[in-house]
PDB file of N, CA and C in Angstrom:
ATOM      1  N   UNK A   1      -4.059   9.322 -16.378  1.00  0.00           N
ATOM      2  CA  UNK A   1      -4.606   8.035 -15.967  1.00  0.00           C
ATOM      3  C   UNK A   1      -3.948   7.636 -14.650  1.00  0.00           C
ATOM      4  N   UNK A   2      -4.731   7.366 -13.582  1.00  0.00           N
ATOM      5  CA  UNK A   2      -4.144   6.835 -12.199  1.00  0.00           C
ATOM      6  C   UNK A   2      -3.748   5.590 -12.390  1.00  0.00           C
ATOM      7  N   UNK A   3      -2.428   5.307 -11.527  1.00  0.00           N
ATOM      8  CA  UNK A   3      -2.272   3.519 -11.446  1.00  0.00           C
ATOM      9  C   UNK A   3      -2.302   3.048 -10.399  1.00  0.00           C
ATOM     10  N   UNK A   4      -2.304   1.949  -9.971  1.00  0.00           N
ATOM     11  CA  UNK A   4      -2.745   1.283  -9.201  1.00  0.00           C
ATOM     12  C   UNK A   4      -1.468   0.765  -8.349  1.00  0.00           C
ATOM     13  N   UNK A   5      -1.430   0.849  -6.795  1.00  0.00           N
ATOM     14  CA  UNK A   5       0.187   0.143  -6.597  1.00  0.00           C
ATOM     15  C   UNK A   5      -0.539  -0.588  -4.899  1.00  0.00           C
ATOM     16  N   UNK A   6       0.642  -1.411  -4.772  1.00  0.00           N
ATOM     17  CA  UNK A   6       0.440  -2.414  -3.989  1.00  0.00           C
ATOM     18  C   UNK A   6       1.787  -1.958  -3.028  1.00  0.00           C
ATOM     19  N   UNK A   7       1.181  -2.027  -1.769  1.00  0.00           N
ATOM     20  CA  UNK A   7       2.558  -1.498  -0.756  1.00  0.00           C
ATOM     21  C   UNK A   7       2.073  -2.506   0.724  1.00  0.00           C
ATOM     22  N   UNK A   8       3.175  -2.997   1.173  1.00  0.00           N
ATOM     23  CA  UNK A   8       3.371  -4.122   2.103  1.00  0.00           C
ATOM     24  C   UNK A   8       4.006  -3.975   2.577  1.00  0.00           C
ATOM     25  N   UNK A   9       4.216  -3.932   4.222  1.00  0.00           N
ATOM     26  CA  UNK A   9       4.847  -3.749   5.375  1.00  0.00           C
ATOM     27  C   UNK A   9       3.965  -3.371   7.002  1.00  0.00           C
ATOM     28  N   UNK A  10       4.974  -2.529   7.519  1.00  0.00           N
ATOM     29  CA  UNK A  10       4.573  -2.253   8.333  1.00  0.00           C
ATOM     30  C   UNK A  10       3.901  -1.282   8.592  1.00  0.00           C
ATOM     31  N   UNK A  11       2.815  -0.960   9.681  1.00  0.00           N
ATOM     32  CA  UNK A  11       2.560   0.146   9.982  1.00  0.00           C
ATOM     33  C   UNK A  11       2.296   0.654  10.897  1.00  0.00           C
ATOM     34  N   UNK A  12       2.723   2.347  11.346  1.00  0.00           N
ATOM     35  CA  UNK A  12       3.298   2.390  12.808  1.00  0.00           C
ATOM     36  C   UNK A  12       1.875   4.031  13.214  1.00  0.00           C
ATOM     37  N   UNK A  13       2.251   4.127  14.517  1.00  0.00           N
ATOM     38  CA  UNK A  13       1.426   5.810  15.027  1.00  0.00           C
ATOM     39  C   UNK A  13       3.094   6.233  14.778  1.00  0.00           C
ATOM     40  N   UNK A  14       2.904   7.686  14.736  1.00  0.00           N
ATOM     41  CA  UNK A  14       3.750   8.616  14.309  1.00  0.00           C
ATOM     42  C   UNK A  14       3.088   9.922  15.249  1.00  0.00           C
ATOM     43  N   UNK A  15       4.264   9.958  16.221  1.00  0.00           N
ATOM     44  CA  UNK A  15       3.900  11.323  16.707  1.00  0.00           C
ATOM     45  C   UNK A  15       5.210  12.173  16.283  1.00  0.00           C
ATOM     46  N   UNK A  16       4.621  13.213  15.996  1.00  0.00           N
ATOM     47  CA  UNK A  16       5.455  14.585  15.363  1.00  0.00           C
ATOM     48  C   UNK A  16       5.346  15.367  16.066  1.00  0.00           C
ATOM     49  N   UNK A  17       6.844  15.956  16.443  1.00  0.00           N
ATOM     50  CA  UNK A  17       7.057  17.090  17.316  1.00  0.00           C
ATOM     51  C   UNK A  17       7.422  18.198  16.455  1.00  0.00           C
ATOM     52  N   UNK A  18       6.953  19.929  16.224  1.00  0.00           N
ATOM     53  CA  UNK A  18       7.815  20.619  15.913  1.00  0.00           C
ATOM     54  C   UNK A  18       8.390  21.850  17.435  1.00  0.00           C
ATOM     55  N   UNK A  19       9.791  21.252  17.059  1.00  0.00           N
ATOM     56  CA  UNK A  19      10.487  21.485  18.647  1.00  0.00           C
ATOM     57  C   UNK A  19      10.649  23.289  17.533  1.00  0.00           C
ATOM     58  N   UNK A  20      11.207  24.183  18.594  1.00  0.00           N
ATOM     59  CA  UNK A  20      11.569  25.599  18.074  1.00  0.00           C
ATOM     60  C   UNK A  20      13.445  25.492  17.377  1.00  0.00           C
ATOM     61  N   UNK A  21      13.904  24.629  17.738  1.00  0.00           N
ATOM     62  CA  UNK A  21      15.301  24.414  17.635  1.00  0.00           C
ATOM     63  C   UNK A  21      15.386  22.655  17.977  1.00  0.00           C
ATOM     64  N   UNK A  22      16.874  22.344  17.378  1.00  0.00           N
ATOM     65  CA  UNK A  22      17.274  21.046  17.796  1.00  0.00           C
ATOM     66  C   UNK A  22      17.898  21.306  19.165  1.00  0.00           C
ATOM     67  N   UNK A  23      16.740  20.135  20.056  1.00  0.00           N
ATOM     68  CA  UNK A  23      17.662  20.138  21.637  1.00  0.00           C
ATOM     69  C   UNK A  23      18.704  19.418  21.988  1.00  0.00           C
ATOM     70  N   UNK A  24      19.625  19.495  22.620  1.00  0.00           N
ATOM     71  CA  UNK A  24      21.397  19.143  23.176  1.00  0.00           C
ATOM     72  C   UNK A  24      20.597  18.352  23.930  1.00  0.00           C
ATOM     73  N   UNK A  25      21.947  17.539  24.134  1.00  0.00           N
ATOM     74  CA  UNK A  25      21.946  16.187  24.569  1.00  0.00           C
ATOM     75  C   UNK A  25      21.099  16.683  26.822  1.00  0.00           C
ATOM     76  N   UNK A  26      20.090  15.016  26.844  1.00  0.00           N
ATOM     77  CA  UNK A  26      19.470  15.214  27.568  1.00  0.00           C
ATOM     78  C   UNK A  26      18.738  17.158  27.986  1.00  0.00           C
ATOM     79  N   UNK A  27      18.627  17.595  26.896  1.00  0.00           N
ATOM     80  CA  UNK A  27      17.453  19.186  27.044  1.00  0.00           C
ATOM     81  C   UNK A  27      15.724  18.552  26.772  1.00  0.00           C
ATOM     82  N   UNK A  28      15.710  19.536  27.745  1.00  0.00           N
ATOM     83  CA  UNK A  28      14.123  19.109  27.211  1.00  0.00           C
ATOM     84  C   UNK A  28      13.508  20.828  26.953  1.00  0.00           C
ATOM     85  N   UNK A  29      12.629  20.794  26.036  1.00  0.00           N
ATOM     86  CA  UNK A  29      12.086  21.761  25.449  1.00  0.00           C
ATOM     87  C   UNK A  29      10.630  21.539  25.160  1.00  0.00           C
ATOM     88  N   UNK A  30       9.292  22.850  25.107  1.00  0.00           N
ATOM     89  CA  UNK A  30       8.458  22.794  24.810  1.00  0.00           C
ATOM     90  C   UNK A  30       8.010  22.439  23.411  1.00  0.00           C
ATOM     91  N   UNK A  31       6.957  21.636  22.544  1.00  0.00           N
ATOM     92  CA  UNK A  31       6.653  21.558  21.191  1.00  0.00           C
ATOM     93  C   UNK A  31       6.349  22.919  20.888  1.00  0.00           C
ATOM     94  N   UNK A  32       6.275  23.129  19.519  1.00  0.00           N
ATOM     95  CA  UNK A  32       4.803  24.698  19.205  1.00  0.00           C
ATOM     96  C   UNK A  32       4.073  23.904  18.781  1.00  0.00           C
ATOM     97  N   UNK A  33       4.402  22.877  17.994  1.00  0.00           N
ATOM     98  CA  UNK A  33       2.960  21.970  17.892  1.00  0.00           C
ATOM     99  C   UNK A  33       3.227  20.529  17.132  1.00  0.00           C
ATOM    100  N   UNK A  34       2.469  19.775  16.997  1.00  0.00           N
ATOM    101  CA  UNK A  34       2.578  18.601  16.939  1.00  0.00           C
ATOM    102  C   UNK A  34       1.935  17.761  16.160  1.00  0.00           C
ATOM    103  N   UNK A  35       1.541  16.111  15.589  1.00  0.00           N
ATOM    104  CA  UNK A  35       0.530  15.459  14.889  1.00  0.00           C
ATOM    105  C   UNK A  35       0.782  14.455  15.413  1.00  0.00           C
ATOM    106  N   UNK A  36      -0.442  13.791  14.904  1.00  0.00           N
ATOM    107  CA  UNK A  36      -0.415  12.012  15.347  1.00  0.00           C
ATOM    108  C   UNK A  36      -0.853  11.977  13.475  1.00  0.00           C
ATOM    109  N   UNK A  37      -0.356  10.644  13.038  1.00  0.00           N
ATOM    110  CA  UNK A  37      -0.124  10.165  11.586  1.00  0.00           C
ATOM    111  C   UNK A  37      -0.058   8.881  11.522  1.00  0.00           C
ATOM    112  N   UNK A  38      -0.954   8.145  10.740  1.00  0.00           N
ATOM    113  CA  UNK A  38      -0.061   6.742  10.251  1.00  0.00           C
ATOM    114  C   UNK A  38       1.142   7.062   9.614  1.00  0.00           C
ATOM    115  N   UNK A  39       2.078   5.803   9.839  1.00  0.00           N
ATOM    116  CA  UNK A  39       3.527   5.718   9.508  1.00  0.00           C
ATOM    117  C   UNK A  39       4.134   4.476   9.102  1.00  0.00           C
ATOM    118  N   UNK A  40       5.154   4.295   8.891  1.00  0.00           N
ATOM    119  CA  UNK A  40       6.295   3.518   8.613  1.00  0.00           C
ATOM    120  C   UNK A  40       6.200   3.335   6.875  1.00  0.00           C
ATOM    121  N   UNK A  41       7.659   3.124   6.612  1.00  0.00           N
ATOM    122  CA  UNK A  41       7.455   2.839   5.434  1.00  0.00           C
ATOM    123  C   UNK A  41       6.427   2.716   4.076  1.00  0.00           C
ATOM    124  N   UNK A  42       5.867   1.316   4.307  1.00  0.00           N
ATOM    125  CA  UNK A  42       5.064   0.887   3.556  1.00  0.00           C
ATOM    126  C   UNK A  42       3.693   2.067   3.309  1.00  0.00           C
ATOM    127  N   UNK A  43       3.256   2.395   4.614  1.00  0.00           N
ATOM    128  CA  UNK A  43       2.333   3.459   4.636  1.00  0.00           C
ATOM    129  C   UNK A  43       2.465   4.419   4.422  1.00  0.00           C
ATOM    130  N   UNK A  44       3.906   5.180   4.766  1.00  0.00           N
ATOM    131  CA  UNK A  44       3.808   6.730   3.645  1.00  0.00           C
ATOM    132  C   UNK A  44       4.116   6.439   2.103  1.00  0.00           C
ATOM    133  N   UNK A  45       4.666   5.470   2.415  1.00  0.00           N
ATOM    134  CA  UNK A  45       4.960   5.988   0.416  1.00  0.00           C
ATOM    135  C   UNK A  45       3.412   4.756  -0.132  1.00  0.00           C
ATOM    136  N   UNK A  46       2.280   4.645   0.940  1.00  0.00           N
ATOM    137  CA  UNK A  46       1.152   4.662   0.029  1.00  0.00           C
ATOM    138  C   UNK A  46       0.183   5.710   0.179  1.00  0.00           C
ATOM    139  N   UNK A  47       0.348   6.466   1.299  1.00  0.00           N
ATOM    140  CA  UNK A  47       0.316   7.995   1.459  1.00  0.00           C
ATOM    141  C   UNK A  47       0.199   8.849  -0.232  1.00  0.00           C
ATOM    142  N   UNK A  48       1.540   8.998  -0.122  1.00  0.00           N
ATOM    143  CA  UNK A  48       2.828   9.780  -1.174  1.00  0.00           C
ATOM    144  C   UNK A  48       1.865   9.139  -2.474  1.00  0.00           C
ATOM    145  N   UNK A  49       2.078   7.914  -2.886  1.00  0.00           N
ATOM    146  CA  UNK A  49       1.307   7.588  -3.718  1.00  0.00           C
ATOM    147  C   UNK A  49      -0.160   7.815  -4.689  1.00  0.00           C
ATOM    148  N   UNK A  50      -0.875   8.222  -3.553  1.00  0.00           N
ATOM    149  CA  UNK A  50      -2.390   8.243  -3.212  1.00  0.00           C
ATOM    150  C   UNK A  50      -2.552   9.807  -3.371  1.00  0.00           C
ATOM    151  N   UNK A  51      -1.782  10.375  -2.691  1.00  0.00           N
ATOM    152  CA  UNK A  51      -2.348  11.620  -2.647  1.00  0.00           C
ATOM    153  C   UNK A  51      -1.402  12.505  -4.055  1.00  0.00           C
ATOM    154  N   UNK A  52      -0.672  11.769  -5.073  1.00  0.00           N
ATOM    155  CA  UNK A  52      -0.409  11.858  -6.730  1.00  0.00           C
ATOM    156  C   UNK A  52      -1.433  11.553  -7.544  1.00  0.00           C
ATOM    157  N   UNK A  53      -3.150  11.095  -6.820  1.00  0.00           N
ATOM    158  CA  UNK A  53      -4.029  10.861  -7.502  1.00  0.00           C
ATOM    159  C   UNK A  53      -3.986   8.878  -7.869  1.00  0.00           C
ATOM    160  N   UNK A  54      -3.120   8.547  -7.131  1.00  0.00           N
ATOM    161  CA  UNK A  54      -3.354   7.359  -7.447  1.00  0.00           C
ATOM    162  C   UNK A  54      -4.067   6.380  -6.655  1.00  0.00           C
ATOM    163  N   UNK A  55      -4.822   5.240  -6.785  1.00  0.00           N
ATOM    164  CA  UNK A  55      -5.048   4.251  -5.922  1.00  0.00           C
ATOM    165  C   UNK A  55      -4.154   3.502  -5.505  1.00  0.00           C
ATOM    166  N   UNK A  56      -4.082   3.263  -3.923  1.00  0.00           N
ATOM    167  CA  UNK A  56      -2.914   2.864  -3.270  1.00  0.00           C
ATOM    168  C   UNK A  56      -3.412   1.463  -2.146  1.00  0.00           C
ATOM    169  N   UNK A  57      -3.341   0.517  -2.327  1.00  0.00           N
ATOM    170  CA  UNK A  57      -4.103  -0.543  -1.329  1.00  0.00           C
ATOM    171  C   UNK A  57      -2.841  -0.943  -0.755  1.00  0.00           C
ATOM    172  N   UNK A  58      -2.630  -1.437   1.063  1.00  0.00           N
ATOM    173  CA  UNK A  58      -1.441  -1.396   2.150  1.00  0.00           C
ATOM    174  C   UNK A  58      -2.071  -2.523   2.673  1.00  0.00           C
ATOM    175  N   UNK A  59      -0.857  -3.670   2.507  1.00  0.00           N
ATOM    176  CA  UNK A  59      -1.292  -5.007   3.429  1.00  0.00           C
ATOM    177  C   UNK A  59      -0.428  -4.795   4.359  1.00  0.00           C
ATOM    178  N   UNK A  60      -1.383  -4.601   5.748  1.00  0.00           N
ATOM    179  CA  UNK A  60      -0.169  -4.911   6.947  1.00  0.00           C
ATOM    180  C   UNK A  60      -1.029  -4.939   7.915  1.00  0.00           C
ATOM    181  N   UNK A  61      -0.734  -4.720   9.197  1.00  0.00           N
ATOM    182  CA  UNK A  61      -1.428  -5.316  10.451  1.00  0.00           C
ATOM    183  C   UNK A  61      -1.588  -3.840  10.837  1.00  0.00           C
ATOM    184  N   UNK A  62      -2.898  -3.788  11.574  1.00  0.00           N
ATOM    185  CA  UNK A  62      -3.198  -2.914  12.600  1.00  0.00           C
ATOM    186  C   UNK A  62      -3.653  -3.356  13.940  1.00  0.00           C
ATOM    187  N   UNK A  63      -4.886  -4.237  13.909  1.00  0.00           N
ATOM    188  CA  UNK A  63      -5.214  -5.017  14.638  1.00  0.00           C
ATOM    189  C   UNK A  63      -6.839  -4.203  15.509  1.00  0.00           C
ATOM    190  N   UNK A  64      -6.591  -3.976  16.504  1.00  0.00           N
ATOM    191  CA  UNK A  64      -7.669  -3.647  17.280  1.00  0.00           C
ATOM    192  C   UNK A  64      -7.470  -2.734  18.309  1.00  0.00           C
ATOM    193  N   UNK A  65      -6.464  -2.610  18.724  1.00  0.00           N
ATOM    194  CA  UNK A  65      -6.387  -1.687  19.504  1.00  0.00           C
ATOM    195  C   UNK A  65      -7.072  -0.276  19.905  1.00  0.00           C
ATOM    196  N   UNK A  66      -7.299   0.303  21.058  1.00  0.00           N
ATOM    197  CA  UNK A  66      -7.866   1.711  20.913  1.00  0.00           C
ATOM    198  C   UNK A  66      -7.641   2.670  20.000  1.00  0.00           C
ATOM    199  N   UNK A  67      -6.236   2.456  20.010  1.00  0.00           N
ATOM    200  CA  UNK A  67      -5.553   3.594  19.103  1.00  0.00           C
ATOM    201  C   UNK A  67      -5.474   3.761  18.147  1.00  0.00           C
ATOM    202  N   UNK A  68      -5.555   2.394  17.507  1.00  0.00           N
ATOM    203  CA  UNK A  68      -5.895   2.090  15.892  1.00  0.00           C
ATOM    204  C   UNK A  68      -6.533   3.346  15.296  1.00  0.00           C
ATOM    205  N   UNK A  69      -7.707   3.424  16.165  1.00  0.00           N
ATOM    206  CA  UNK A  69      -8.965   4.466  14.891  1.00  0.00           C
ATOM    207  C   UNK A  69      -8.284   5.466  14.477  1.00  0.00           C
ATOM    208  N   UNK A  70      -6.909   5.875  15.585  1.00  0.00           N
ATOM    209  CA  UNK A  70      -6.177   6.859  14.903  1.00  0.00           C
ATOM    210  C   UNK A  70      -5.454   7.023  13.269  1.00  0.00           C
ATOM    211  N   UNK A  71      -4.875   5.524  13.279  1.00  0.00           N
ATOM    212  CA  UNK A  71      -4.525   4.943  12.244  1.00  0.00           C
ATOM    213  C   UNK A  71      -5.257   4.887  10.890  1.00  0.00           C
ATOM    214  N   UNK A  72      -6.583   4.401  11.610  1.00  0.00           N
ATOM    215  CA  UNK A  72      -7.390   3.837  10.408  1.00  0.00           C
ATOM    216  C   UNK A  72      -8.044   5.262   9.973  1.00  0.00           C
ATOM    217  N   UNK A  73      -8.287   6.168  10.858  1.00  0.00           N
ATOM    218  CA  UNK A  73      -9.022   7.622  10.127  1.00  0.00           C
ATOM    219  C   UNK A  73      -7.694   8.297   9.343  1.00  0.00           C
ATOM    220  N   UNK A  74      -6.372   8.187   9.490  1.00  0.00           N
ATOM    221  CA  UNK A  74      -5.590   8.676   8.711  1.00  0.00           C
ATOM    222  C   UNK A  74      -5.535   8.183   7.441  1.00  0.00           C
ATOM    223  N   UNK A  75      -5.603   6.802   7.323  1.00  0.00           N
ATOM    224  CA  UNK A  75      -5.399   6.094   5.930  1.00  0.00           C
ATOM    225  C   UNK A  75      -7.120   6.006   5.311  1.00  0.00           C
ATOM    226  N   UNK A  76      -8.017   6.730   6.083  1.00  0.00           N
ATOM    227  CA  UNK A  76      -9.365   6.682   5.315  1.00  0.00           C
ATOM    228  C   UNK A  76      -9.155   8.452   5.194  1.00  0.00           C
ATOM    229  N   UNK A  77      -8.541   9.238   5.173  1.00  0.00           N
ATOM    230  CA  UNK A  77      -8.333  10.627   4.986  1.00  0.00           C
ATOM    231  C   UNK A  77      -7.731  10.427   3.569  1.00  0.00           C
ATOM    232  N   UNK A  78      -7.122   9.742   3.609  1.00  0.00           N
ATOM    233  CA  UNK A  78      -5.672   9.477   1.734  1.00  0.00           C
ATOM    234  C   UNK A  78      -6.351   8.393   1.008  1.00  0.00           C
ATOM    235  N   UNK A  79      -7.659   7.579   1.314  1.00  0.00           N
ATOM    236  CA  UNK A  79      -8.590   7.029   0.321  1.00  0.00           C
ATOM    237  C   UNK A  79      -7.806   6.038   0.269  1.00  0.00           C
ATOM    238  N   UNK A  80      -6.618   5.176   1.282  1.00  0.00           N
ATOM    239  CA  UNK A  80      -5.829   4.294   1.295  1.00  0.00           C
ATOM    240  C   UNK A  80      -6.777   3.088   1.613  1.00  0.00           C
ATOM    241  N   UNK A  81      -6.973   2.051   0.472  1.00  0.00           N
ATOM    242  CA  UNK A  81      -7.718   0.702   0.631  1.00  0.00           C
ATOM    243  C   UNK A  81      -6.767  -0.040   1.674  1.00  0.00           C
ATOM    244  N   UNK A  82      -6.969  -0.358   2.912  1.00  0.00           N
ATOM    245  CA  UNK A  82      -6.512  -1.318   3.798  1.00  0.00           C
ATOM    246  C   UNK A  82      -6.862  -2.837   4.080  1.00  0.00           C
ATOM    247  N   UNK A  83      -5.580  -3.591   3.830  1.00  0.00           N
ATOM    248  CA  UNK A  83      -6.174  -4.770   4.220  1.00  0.00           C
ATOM    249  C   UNK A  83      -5.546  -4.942   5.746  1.00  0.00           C
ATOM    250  N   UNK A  84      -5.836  -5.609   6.340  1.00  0.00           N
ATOM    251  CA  UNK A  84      -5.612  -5.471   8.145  1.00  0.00           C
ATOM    252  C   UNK A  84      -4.999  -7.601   7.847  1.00  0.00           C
ATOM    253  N   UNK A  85      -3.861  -7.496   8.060  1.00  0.00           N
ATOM    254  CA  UNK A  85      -3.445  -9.184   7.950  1.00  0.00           C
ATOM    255  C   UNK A  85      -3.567 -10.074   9.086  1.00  0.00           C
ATOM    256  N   UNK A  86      -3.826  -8.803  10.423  1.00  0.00           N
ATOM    257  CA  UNK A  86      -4.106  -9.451  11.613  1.00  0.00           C
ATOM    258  C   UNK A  86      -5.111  -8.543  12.284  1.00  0.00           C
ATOM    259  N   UNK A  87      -6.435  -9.294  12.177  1.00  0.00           N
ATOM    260  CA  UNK A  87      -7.549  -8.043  12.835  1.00  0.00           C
ATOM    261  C   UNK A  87      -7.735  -8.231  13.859  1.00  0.00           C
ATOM    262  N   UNK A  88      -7.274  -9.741  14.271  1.00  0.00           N
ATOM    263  CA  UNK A  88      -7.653  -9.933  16.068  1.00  0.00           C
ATOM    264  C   UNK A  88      -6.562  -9.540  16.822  1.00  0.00           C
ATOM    265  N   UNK A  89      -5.654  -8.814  16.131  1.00  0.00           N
ATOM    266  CA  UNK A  89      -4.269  -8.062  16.832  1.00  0.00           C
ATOM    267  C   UNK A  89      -4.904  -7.259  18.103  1.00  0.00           C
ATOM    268  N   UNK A  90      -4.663  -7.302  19.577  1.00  0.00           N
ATOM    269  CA  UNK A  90      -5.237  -6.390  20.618  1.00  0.00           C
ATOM    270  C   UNK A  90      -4.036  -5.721  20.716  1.00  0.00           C
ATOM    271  N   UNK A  91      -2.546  -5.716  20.831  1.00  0.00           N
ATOM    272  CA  UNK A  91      -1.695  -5.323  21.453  1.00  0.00           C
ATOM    273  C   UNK A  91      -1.776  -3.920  20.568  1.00  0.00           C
ATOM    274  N   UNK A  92      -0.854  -3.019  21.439  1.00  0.00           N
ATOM    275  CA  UNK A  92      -0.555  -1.174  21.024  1.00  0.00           C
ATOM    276  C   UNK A  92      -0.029  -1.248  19.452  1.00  0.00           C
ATOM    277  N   UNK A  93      -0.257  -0.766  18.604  1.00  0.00           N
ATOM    278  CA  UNK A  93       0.925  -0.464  17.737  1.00  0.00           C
ATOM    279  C   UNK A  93       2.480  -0.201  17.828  1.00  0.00           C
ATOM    280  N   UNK A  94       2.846  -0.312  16.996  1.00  0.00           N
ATOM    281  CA  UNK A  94       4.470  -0.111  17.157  1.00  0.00           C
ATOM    282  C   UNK A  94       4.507   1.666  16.647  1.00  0.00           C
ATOM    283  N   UNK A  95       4.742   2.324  17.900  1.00  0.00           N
ATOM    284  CA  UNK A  95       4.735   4.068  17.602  1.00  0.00           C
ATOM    285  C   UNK A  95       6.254   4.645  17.630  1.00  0.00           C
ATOM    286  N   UNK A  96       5.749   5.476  16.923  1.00  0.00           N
ATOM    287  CA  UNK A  96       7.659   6.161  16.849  1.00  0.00           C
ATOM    288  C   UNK A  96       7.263   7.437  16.922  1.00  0.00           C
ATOM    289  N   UNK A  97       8.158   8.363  17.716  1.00  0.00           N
ATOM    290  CA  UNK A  97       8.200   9.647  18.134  1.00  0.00           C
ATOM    291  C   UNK A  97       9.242  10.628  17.419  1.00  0.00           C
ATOM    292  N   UNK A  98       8.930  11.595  17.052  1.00  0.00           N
ATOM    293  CA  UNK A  98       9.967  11.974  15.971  1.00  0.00           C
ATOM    294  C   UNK A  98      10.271  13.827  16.380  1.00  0.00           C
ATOM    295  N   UNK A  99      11.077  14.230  16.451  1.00  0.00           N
ATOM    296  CA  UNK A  99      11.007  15.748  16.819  1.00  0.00           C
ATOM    297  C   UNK A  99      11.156  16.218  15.858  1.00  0.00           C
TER     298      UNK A  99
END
């Protein structure tokens, strides 16, 4: 039987680097490859949730931005019910870069 969970916070773009090695201080190195992901907290572990077969609904802001659709096609990929707490949000998301 699936359950039902409620997850609240934030939610961020997530770019993922996979570097070949960890780079030393100020190195720069090529990716082999990479993702863009919804993120932060609240949103992976309704991710994590969701994709255990459960229904997972995420109150937090996305807003409007271009970049959003990135967002919003990730959490419509994991069947994640979104509520948007600020839809007339224009500004970028809050993105985090991760190697």
């Amino acid at each position: 039987m699936s359950k039902r969970g409620l997850f609240v916070g934030i939610t961020t773009l997530d770019l993922i680097y996979l570097a070949p090695y960890l780079p030393q201080a100020n190195e720069k190195l090529t990716a082999v490859d990479s993702a863009i992901s919804a993120g932060g907290p609240a949103t992976n572990a309704s991710v994590a949730f969701s994709y255990f077969g459960n229904h997972a609904r995420l109150l937090s802001v996305i807003g409007q931005h271009p970049i959003t659709g990135l967002i919003t096609a990730d959490l419509n990929q994991f069947a994640i019910e979104h509520q948007d707490l600020q839809p007339p949000w224009s500004e970028s998301p809050p993105t985090s870069s991760k190697p």
